[in-house]
C-alpha atoms as a PDB file:
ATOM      1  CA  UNK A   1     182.394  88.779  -0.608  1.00  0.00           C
ATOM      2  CA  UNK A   2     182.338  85.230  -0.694  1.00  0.00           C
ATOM      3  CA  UNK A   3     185.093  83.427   1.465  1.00  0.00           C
ATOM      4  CA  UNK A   4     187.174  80.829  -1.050  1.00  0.00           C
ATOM      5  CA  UNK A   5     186.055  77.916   1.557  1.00  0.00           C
ATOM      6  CA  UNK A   6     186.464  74.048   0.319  1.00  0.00           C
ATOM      7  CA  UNK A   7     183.795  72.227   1.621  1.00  0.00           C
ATOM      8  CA  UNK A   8     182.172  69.288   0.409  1.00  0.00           C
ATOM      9  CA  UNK A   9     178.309  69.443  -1.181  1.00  0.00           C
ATOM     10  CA  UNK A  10     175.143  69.991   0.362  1.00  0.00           C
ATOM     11  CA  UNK A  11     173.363  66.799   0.923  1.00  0.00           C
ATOM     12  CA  UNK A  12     169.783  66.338   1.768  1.00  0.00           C
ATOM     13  CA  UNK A  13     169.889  65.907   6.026  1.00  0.00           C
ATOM     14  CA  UNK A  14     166.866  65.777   6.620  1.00  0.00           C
ATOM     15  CA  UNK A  15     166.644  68.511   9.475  1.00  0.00           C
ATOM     16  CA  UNK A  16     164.071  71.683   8.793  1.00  0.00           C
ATOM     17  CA  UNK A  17     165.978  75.246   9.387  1.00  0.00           C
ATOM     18  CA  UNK A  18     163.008  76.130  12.091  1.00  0.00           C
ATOM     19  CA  UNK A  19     163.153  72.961  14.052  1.00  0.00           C
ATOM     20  CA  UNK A  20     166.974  72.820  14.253  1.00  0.00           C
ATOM     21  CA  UNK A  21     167.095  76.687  15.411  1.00  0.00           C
ATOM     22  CA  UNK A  22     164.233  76.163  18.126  1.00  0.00           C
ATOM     23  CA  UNK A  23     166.827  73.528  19.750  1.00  0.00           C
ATOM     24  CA  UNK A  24     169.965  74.992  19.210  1.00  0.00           C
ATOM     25  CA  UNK A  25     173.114  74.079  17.668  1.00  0.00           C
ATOM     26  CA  UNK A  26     173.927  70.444  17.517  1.00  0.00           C
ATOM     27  CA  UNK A  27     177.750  68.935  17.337  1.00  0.00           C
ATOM     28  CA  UNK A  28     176.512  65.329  16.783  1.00  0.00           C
ATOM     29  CA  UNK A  29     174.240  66.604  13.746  1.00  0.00           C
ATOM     30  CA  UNK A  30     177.494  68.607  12.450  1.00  0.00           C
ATOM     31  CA  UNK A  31     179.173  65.733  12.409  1.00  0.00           C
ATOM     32  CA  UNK A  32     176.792  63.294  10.726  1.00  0.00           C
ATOM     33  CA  UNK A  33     176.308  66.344   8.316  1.00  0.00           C
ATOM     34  CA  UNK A  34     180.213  66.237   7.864  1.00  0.00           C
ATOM     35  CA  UNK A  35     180.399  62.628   7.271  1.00  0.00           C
ATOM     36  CA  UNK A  36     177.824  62.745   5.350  1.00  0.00           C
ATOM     37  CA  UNK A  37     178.443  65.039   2.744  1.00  0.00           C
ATOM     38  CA  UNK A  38     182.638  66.435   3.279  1.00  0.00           C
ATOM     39  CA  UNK A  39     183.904  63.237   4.066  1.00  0.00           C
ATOM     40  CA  UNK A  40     184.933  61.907   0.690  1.00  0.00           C
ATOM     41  CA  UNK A  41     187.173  64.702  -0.028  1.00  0.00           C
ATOM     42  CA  UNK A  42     188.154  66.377   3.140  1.00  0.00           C
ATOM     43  CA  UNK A  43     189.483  64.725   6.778  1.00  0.00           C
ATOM     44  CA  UNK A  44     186.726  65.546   8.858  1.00  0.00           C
ATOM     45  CA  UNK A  45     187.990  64.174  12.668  1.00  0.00           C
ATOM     46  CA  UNK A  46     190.880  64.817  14.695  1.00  0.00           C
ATOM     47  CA  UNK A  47     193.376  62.908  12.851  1.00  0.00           C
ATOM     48  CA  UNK A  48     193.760  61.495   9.058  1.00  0.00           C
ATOM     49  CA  UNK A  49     194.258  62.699   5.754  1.00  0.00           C
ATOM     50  CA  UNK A  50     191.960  64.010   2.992  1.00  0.00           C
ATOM     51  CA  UNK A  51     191.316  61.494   0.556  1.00  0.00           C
ATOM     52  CA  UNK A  52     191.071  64.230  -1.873  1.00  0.00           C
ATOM     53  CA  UNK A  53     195.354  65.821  -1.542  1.00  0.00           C
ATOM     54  CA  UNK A  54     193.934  69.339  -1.838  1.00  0.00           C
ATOM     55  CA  UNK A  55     190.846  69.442   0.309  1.00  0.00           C
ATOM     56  CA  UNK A  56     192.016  70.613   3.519  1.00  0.00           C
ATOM     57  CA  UNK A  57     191.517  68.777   7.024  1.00  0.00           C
ATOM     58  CA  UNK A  58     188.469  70.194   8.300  1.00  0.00           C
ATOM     59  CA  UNK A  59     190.761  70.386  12.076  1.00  0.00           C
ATOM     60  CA  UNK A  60     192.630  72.946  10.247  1.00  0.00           C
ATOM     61  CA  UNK A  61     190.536  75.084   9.268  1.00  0.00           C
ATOM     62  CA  UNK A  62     190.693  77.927  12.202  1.00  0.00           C
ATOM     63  CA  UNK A  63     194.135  77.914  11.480  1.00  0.00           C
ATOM     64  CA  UNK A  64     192.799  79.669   8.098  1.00  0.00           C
ATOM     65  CA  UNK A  65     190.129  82.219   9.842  1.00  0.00           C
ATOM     66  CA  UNK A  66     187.861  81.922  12.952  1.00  0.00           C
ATOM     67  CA  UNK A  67     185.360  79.318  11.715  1.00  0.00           C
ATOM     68  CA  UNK A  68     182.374  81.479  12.445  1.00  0.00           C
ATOM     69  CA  UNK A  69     183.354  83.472   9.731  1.00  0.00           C
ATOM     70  CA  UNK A  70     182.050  81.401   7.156  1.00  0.00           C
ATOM     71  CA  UNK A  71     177.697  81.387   8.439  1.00  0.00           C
ATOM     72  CA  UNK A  72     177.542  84.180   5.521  1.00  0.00           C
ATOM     73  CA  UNK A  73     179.276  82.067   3.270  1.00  0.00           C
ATOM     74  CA  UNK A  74     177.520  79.040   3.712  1.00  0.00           C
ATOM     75  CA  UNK A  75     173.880  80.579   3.766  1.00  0.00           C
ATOM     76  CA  UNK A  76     174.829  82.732   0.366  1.00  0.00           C
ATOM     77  CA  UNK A  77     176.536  79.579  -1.402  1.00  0.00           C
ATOM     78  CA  UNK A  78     180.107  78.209  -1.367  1.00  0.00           C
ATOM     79  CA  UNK A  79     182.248  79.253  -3.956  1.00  0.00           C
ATOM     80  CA  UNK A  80     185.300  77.990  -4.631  1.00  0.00           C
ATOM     81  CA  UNK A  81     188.572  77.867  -7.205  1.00  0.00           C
ATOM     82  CA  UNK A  82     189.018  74.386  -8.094  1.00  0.00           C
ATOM     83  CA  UNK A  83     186.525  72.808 -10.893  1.00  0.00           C
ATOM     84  CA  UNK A  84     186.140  69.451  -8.602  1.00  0.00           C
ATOM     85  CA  UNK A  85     183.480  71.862  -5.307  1.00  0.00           C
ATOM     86  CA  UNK A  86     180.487  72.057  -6.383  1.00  0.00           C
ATOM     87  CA  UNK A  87     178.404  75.470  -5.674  1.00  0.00           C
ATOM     88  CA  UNK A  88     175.862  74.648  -2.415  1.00  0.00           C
ATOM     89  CA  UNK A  89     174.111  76.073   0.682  1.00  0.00           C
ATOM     90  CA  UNK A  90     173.264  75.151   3.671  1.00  0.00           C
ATOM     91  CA  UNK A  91     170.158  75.942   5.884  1.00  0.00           C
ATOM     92  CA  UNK A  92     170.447  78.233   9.111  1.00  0.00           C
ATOM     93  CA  UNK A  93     170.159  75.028  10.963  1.00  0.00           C
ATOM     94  CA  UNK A  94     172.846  73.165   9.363  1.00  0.00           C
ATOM     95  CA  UNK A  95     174.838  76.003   9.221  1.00  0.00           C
ATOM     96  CA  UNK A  96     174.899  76.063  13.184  1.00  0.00           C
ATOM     97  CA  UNK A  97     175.549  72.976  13.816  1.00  0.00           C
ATOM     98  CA  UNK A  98     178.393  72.375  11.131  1.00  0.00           C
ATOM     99  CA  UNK A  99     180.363  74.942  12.771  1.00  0.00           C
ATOM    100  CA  UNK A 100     179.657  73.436  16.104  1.00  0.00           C
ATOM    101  CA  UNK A 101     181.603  70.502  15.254  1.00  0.00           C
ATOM    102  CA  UNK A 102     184.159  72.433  13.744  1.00  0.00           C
ATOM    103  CA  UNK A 103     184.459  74.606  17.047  1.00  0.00           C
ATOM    104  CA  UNK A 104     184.707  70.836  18.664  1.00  0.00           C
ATOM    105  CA  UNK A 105     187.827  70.183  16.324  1.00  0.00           C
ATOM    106  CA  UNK A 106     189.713  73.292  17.595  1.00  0.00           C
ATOM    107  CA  UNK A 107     190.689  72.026  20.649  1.00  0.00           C
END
């Protein structure tokens, strides 16, 4: 079953699935992914509102479920109830390192 996550769309990163896993998760390259790609709807640091009302801050997410609940979710394709997510999914790689920084934001 596919968790009703919002986050925002997959961008292209640059990073290959089999060079990111050979060195591990990353928090800095969670982040750039973040900013890259959730930022325009959701709050992605510490502090600050979503420009989009509805997207929730990324710092609240755990609050929700334990963040590394949603690797399945992300590798099979986020899903979610309002028209204005798109469908996308992320890389092994990416997935790792996204919810490294969101670990980060936890604290």
């Amino acid at each position: 079953m596919k968790m009703p996550i919002v986050l925002a769309a997959l961008g292209v990163s640059g990073l290959t699935a089999t060079a990111v896993v050979a060195q591990g998760p990353s928090v800095s390259r969670g982040q750039a992914f973040a900013q890259a790609n959730c930022a325009s709807c959701h709050a992605i640091d510490r502090t600050g509102e979503s420009p989009l009302r509805q997207a929730p801050p990324f710092r609240t997410l755990h609050h929700r479920y334990p963040v590394e609940d949603i690797a399945e979710s992300l590798a099979e394709g986020i899903v979610t109830a309002h028209p204005g997510m798109p469908q996308f999914q992320l890389e092994m790689g990416e997935i790792g390192d996204l919810i490294a920084y969101l670990k980060t934001l936890e604290k």
